[in-house]
Protein backbone atom coordinates (compact mmCIF):
# COMPACT_ATOMS: atom_id res chain seq x y z
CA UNK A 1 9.30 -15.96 -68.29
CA UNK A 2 6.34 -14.98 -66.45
CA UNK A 3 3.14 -17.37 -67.32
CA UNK A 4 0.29 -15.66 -70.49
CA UNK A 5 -3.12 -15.14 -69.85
CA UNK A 6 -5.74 -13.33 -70.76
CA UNK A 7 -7.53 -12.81 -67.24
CA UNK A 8 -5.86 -13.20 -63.56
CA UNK A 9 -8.20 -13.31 -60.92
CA UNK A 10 -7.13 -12.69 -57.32
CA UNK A 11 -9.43 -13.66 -54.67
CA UNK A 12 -11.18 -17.46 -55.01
CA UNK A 13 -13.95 -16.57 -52.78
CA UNK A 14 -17.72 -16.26 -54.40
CA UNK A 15 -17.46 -13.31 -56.65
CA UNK A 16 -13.96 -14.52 -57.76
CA UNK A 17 -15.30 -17.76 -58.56
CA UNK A 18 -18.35 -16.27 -60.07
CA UNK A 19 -15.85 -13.75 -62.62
CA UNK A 20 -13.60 -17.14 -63.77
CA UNK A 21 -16.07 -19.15 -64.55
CA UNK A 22 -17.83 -16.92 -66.95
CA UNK A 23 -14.87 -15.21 -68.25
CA UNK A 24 -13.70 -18.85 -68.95
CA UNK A 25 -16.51 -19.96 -70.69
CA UNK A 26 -16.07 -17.21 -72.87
CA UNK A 27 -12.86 -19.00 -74.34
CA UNK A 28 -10.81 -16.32 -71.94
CA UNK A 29 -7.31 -17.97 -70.79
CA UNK A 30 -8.03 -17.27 -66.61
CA UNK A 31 -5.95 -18.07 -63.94
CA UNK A 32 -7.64 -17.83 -60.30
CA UNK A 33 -4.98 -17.02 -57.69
CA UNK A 34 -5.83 -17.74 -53.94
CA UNK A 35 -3.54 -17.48 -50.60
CA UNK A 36 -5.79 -19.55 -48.70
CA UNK A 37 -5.15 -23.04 -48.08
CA UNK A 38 -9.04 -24.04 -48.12
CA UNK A 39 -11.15 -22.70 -50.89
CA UNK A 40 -14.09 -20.22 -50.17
CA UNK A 41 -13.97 -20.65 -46.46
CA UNK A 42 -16.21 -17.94 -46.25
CA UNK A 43 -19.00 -19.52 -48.41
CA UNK A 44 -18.19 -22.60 -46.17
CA UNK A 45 -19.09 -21.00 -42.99
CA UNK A 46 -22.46 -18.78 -44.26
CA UNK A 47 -25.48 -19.59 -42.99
CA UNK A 48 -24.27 -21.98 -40.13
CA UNK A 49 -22.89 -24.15 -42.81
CA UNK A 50 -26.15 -24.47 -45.19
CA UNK A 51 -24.72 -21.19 -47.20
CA UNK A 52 -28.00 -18.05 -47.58
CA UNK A 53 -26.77 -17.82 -51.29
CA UNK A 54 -29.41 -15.19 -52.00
CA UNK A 55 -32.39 -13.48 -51.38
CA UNK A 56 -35.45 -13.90 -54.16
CA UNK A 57 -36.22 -10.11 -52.93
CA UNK A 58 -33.07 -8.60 -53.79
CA UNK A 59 -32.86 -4.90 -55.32
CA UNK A 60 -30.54 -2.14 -54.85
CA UNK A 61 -32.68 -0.54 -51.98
CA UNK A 62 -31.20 -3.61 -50.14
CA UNK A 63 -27.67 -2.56 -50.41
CA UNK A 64 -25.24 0.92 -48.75
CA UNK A 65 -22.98 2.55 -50.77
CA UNK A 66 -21.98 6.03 -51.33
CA UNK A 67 -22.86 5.97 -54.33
CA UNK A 68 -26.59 3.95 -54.03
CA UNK A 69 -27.35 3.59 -57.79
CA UNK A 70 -24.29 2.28 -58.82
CA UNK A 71 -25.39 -1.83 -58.03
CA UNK A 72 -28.63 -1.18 -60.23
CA UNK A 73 -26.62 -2.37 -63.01
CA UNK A 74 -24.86 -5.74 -62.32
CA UNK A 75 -28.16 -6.52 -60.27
CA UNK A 76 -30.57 -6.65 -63.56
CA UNK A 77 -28.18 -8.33 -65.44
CA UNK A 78 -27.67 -11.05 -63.27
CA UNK A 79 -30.78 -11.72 -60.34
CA UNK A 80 -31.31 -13.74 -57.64
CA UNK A 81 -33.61 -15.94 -60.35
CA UNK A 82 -30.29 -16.35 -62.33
CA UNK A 83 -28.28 -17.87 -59.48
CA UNK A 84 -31.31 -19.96 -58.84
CA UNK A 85 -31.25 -21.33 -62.12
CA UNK A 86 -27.62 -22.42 -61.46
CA UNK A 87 -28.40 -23.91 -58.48
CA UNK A 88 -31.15 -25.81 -60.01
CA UNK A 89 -29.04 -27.01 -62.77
CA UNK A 90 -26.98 -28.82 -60.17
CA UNK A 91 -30.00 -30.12 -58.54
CA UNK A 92 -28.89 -28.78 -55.27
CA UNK A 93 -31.73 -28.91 -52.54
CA UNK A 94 -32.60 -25.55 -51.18
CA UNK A 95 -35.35 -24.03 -49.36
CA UNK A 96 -36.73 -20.78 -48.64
CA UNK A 97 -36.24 -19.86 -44.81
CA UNK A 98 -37.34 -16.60 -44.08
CA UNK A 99 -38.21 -13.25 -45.97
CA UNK A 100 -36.81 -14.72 -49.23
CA UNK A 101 -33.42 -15.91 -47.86
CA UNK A 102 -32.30 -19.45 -49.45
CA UNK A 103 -30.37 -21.68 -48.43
CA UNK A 104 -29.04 -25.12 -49.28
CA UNK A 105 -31.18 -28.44 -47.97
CA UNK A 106 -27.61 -29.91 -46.91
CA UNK A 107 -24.48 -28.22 -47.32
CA UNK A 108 -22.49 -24.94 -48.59
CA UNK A 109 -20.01 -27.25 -49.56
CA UNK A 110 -22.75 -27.97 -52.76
CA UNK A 111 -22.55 -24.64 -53.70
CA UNK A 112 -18.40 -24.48 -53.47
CA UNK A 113 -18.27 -27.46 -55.69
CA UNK A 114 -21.18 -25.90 -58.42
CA UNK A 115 -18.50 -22.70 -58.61
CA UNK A 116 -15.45 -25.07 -59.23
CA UNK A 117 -17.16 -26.93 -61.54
CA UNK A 118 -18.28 -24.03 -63.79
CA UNK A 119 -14.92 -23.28 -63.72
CA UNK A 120 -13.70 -26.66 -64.89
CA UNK A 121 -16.23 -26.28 -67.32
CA UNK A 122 -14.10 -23.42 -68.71
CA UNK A 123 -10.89 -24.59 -68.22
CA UNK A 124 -9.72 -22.04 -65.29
CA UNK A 125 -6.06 -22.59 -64.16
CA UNK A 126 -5.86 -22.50 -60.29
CA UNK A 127 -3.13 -20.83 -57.99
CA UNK A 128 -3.54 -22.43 -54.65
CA UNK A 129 -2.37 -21.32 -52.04
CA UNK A 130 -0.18 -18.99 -53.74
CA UNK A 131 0.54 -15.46 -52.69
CA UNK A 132 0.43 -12.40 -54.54
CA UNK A 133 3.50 -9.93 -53.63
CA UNK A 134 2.45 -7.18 -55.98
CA UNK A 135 0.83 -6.33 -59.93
CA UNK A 136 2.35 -3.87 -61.83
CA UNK A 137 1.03 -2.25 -65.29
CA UNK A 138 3.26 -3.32 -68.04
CA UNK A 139 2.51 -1.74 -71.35
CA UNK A 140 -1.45 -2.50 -72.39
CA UNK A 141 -1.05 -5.46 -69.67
CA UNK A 142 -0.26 -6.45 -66.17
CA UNK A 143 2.51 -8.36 -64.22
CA UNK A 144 1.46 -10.32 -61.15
CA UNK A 145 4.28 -11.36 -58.95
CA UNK A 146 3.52 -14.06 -56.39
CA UNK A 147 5.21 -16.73 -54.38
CA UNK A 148 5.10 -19.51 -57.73
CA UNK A 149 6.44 -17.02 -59.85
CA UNK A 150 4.95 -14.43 -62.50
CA UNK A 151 1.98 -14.15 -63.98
CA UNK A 152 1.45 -11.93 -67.05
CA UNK A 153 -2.38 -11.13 -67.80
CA UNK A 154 -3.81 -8.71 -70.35
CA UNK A 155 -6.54 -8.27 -66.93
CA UNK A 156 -6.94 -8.28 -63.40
CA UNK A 157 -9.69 -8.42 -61.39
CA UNK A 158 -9.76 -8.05 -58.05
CA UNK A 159 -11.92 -10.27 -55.78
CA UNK A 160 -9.84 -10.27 -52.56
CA UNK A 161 -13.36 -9.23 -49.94
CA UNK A 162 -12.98 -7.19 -47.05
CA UNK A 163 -11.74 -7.35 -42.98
CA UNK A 164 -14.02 -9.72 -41.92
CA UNK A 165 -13.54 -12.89 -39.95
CA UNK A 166 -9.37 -12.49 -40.03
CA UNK A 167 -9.19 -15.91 -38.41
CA UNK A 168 -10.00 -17.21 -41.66
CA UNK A 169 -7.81 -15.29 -43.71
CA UNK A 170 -9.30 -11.82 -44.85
CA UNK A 171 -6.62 -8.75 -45.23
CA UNK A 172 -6.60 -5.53 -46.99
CA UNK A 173 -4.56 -6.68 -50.36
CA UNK A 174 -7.88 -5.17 -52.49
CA UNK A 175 -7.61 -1.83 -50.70
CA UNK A 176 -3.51 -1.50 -51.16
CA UNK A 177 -4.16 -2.57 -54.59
CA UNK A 178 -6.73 0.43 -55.18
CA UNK A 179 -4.75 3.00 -53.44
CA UNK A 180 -1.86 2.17 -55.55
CA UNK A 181 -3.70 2.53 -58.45
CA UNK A 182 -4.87 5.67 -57.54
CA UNK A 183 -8.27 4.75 -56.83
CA UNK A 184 -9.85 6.10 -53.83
CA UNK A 185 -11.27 4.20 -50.76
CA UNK A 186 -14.49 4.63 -48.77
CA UNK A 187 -13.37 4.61 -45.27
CA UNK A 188 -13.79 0.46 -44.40
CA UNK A 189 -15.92 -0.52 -41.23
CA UNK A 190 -17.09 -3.58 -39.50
CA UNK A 191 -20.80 -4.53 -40.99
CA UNK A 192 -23.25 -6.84 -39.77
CA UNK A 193 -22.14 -6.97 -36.39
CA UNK A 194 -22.66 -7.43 -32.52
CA UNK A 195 -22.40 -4.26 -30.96
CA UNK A 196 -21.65 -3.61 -27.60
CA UNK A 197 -21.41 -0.77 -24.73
CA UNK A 198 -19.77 0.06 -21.91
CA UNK A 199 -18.83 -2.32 -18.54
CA UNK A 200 -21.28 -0.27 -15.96
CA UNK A 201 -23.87 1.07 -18.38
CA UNK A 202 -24.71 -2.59 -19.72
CA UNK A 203 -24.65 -4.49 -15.94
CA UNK A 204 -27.76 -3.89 -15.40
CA UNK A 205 -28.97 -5.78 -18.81
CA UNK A 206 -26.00 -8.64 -18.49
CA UNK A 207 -27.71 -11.14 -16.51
CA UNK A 208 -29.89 -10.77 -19.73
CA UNK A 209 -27.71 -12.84 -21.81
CA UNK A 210 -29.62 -15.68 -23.93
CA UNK A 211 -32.71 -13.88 -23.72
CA UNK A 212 -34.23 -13.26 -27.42
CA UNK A 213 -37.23 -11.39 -28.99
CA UNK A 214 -38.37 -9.98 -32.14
CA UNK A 215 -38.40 -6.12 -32.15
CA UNK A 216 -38.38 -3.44 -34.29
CA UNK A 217 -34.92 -1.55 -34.57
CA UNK A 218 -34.17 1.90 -35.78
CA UNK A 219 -31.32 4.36 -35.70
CA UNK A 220 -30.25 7.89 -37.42
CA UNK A 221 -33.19 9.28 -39.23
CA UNK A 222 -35.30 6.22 -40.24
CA UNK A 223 -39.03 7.08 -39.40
CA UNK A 224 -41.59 5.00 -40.06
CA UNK A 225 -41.73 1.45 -41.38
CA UNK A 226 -40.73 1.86 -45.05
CA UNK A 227 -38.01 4.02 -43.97
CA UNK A 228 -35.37 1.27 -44.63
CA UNK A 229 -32.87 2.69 -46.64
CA UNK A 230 -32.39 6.20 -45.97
CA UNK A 231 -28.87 7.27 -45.53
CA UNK A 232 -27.58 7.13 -41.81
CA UNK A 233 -31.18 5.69 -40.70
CA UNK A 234 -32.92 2.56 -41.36
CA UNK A 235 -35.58 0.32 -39.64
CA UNK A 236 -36.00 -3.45 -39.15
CA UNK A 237 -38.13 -5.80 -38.04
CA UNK A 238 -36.18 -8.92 -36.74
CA UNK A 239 -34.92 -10.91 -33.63
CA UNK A 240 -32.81 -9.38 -30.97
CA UNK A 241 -30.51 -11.59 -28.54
CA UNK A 242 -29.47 -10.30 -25.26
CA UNK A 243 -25.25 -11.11 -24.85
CA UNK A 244 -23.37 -10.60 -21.73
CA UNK A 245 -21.03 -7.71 -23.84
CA UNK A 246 -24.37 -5.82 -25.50
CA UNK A 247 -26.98 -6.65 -28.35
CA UNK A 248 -27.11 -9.64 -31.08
CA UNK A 249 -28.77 -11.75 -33.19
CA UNK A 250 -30.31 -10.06 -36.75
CA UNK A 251 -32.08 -7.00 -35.46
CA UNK A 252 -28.79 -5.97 -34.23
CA UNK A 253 -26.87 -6.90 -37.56
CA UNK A 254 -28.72 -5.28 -39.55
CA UNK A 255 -28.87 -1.94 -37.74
CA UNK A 256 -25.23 -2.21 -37.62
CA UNK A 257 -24.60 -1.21 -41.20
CA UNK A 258 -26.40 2.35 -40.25
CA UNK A 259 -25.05 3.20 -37.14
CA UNK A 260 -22.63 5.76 -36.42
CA UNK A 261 -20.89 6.05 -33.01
CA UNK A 262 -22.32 7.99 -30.80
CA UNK A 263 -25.91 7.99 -31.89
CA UNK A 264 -28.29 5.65 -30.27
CA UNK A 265 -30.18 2.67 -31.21
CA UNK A 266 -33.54 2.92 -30.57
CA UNK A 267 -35.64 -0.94 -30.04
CA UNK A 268 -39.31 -1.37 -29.12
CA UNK A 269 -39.64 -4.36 -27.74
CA UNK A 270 -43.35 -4.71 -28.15
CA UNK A 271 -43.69 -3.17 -31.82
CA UNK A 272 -47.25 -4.72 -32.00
CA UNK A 273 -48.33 -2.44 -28.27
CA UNK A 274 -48.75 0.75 -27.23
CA UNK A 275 -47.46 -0.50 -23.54
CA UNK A 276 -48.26 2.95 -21.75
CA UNK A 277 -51.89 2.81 -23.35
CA UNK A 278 -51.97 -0.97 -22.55
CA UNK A 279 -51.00 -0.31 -18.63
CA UNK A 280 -53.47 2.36 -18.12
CA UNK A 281 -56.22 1.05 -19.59
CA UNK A 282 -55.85 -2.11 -17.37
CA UNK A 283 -55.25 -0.24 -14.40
CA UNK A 284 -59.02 -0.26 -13.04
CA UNK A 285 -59.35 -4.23 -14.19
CA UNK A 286 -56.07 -5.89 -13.04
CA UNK A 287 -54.85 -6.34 -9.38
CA UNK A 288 -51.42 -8.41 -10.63
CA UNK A 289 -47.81 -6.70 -9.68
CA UNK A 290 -46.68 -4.81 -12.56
CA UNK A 291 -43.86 -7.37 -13.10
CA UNK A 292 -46.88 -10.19 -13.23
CA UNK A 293 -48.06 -7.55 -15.69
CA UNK A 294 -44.90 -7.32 -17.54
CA UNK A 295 -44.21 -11.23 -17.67
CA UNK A 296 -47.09 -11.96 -19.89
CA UNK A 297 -45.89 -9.93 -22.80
CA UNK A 298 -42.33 -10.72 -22.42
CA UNK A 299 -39.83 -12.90 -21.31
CA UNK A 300 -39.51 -12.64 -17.17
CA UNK A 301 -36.15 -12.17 -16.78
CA UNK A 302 -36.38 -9.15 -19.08
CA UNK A 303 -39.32 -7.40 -17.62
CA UNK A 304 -37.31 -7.92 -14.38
CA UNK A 305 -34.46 -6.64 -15.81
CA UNK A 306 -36.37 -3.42 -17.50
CA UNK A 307 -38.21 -2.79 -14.14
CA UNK A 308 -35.27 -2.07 -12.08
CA UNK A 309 -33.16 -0.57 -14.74
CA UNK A 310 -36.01 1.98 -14.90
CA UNK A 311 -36.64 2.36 -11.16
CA UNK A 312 -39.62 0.23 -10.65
CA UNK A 313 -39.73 -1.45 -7.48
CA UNK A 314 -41.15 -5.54 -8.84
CA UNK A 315 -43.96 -6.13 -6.27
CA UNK A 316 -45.86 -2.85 -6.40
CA UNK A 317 -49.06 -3.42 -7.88
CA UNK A 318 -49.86 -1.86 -11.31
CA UNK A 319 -53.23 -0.24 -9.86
CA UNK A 320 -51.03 1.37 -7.53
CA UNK A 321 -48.60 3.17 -10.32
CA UNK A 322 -49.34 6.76 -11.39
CA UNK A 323 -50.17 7.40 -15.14
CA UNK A 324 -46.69 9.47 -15.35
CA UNK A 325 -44.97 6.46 -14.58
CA UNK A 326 -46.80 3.99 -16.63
CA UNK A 327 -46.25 6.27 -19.73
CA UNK A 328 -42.32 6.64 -18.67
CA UNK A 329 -42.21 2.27 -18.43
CA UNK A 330 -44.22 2.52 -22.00
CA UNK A 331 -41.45 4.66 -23.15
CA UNK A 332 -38.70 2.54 -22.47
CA UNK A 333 -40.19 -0.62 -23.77
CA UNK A 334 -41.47 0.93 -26.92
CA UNK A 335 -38.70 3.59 -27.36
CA UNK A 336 -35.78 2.55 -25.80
CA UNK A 337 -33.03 4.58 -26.94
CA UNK A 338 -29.69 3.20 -25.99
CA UNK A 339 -26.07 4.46 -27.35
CA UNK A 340 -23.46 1.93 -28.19
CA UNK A 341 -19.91 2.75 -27.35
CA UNK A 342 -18.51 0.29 -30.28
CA UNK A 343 -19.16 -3.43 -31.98
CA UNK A 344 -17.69 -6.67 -31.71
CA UNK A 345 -15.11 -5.48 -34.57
CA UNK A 346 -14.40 -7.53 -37.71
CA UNK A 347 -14.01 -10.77 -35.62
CA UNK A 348 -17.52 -11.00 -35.45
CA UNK A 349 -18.59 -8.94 -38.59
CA UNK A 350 -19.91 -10.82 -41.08
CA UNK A 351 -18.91 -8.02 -43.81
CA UNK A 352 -17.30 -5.13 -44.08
CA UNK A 353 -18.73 -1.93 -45.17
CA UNK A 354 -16.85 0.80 -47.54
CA UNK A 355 -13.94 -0.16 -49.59
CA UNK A 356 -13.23 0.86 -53.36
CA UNK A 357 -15.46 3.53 -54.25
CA UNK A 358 -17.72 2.84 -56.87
CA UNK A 359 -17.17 6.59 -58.49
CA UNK A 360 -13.85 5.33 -59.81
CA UNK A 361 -15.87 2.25 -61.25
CA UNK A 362 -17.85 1.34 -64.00
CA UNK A 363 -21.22 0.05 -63.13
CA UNK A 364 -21.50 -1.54 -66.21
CA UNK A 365 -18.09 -3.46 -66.30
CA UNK A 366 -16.98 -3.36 -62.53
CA UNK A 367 -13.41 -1.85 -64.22
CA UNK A 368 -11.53 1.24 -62.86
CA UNK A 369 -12.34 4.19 -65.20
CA UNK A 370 -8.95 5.15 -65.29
CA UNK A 371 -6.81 2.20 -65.42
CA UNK A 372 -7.98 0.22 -68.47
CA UNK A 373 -8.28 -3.91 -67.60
CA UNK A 374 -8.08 -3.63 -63.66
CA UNK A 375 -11.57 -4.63 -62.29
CA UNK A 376 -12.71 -4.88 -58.89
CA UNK A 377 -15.78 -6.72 -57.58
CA UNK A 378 -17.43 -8.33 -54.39
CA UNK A 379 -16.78 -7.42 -51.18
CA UNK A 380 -13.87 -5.14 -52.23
CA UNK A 381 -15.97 -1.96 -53.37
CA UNK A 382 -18.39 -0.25 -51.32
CA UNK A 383 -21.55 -1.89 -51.66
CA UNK A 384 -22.76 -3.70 -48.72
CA UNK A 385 -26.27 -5.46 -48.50
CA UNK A 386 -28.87 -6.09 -45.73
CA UNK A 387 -28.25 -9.80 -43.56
CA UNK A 388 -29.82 -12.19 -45.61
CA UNK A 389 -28.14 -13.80 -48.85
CA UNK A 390 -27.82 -10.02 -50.45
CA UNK A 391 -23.94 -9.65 -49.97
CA UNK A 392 -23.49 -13.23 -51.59
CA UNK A 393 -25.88 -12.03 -54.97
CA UNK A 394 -23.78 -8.78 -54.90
CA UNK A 395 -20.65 -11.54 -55.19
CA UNK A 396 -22.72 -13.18 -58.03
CA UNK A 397 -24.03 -10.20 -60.17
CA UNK A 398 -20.34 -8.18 -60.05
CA UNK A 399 -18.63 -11.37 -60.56
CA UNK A 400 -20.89 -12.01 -63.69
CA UNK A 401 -20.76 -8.63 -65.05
CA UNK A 402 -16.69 -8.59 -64.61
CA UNK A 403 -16.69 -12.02 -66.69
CA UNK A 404 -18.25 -10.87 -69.28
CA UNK A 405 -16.53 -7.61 -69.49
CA UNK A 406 -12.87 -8.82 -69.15
C-alpha cells in the first residue's frame, strides 16, 4: 500500500525546504523526498561556504523571465526582511557584504540546520536519499513511485532546481516532470557563468589570467546606467577577472544571464574616464611612454596586454601619438566590444536560466493552471535573479507561497 499524505515534496534543496516547513506547520501531512546523499549541497557551497541567503534590495526588476511580472507576487508576500526575521530568530550571525548581499558570520551549514529545524517543527517526514522513478495522477491525487516504495499525496510540488553544478547532483527530473504534464518549458541555459572565446582570438589576453578590475559591463540593448533590466540588454557595475579560457569574476556573471551568442560584450575598463580625452589633454604636459601612461590607471600587465593587442608599439612616447590613435586606444579601453564564442557550461554556472514557464503557473500559488495540486517552485521555473542572494529569496518566497497554497 503506497504511504498517505497530504503534500510530497521532491527536491530538499532551499525552496523545497522552504515549501515543507510551512506547509507542515500548517498541520499538512508532508513528506520531503531527496536523491542526494548530503542535504542542500547547494546551499552548502553558496557564497564560498558563508551562504548570500538574500539581498535586502530584492524586487522583481532583479530577476529574467519570460514572463517578468509573474515573481511580483511570491516576492511581496514573502521579502528579503521576512527571511531575515528567520534568520534572526535563530540568532545566526550575518553581515551585510556588498550592495545588500548577506551572508552568514560563520557557516551555510547555520542556515541548512534553521530549514531542518522548521521542518521538525512541523513534523516533515524525510526521504533520504531516495529516488523518484515517476508520479502519476490518480483520481483527485498523485502516486509517487520511488526506490523505498510508493508514496500517495493529495500534492506535489516540485523543487528539483536546474543543470547547474552536475558534480553535485543536479538533473532535469523538474523539466521531464513538466513536459509530461503537459506544461511547457522555456528553453534551459547556463546562468551566472564564466564565459569564454576562442583559442587564437583570446592569446593575446591569456597571459592576463589573475588580473582583476572593476568595470562596467553591458551587452544587447542596455544603454545607459539604469538600463539594467531590459530584455536581451543589461548593464553592471562590478569586478572583472582575467582567466586563461576568457572573462570571470561578477561583472562577467552577471552579464551572462543577458547574453546571446553571437553578440558581443562590451566592458569599459575605466568607467570613471574618458581615456581618449584623458590622453590628449596630457599630451602637451607628459613626456612618459604611453604604457608608463597606461600603468597608472590600470594594472601593468593589462595595459601591456591592451597596447599590443591594439597595435601600439610600448615605448613610444604618448606626445609622440596622433590624436586618431589616442581616440582609437580610448575606444578600446572604454568600449571594448568583444564576442564570446560560448561559457564555461553548467559546470561552472551557478544557475540555470529558463525552465517551467511561468504562463502555465499561478503566480499566486506556484501550481500548474491545468493540473490541479502539482506545484512547481525554485530553480525549476523560469525566473532567474541577478548574482547576489536573489536566486536563494526566489527559493524562499515560491517555497513560502507553495506552503501555504498546498
Amino acid at each position: 500500500m503506497a504511504k498517505q499524505f497530504d503534500v510530497a515534496v521532491i527536491g530538499a534543496g532551499a525552496a523545497g525546504m522552504m515549501c515543507a516547513a510551512v506547509a507542515a506547520q500548517r498541520g499538512k501531512r508532508v513528506v520531503l523526498i531527496d536523491h542526494a546523499e548530503k542535504l542542500a549541497e547547494k546551499i552548502r557551497i553558496s557564497g564560498g561556504g558563508r551562504c548570500n541567503f538574500t539581498n535586502i534590495n530584492t524586487g522583481p526588476a532583479n530577476f529574467l523571465s519570460e514572463n517578468p511580472h509573474f515573481c511580483k507576487s511570491a516576492l511581496s508576500r514573502y521579502t528579503a526582511q521576512d527571511f531575515l526575521a528567520l534568520v534572526k530568530k535563530y540568532r545566526i550571525g550575518h553581515h551585510e557584504k556588498h550592495r545588500g548581499q548577506l551572508f552568514c558570520n560563520d557557516s551555510s551549514e547555520q542556515i541548512i540546520a534553521m530549514l531542518k529545524a522548521e521542518c521538525s517543527a512541523g513534523d516533515v517526514n524525510w526521504r533520504m536519499p531516495c529516488k523518484v522513478l515517476s508520479v502519476v495522477k490518480e483520481g483527485e491525487g498523485f502516486v509517487v513511485a520511488t526506490d523505498h516504495g510508493d508514496i500517495a499525496a493529495e500534492s506535489v510540488v516540485v523543487a528539483t532546481g536546474g543543470l547547474s553544478i552536475p558534480k553535485i547532483g543536479a538533473t532535469d527530473l523538474g523539466y521531464r516532470l513538466a513536459t509530461q504534464f503537459g506544461l511547457p518549458l522555456v528553453e534551459p541555459r547556463p546562468g551566472l557563468v564564466p564565459l569564454t572565446f576562442d583559442g587564437p582570438s583570446w592569446a593575446p589576453f591569456a597571459p592576463l589570467a589573475g588580473i582583476a578590475l572593476e568595470v562596467d559591463v553591458s551587452t544587447g540593448s542596455g544603454k545607459g546606467k539604469n538600463a539594467r533590466n531590459v530584455k536581451g540588454g543589461g548593464l553592471f557595475r562590478e569586478d572583472l577577472l582575467f582567466t586563461h579560457r576568457g572573462l570571470s569574476g561578477p561583472a562577467i556573471l552577471q552579464i551572462s544571464s543577458y547574453w546571446q551568442p553571437g553578440t558581443p560584450i562590451v566592458l569599459n575598463l575605466l568607467p570613471e574616464m574618458d581615456v581618449a580625452e584623458e590622453l590628449i589633454g596630457s599630451k602637451t604636459t607628459v613626456k612618459k611612454q604611453i604604457g608608463n601612461v597606461l600603468s597608472q590607471w590600470l594594472p601593468a600587465r593589462l595595459a601591456e596586454g591592451l597596447l599590443l593587442a591594439n597595435g601600439f608599439a610600448l615605448d613610444v612616447r604618448l606626445a609622440d601619438l596622433p590624436d586618431a590613435k589616442l581616440r582609437q586606444l580610448g575606444d578600446a579601453i572604454n568600449r571594448w566590444a568583444i564576442v564570446p564564442t560560448g561559457s564555461e557550461g553548467y559546470r561552472k554556472a551557478e544557475v540555470t536560466l529558463g525552465g517551467v514557464d511561468t504562463r502555465a503557473l499561478s503566480q499566486q500559488t506556484m501550481m500548474a493552471k491545468d493540473v490541479p495540486g502539482l506545484y512547481f517552485i525554485g530553480e525549476t521555473v523560469d525566473v532567474t535573479g541577478w548574482l547576489g542572494g536573489y536566486n536563494f529569496q526566489w527559493a524562499w518566497a515560491s517555497g513560502f507561497v507553495a506552503g501555504q497554497s498546498v
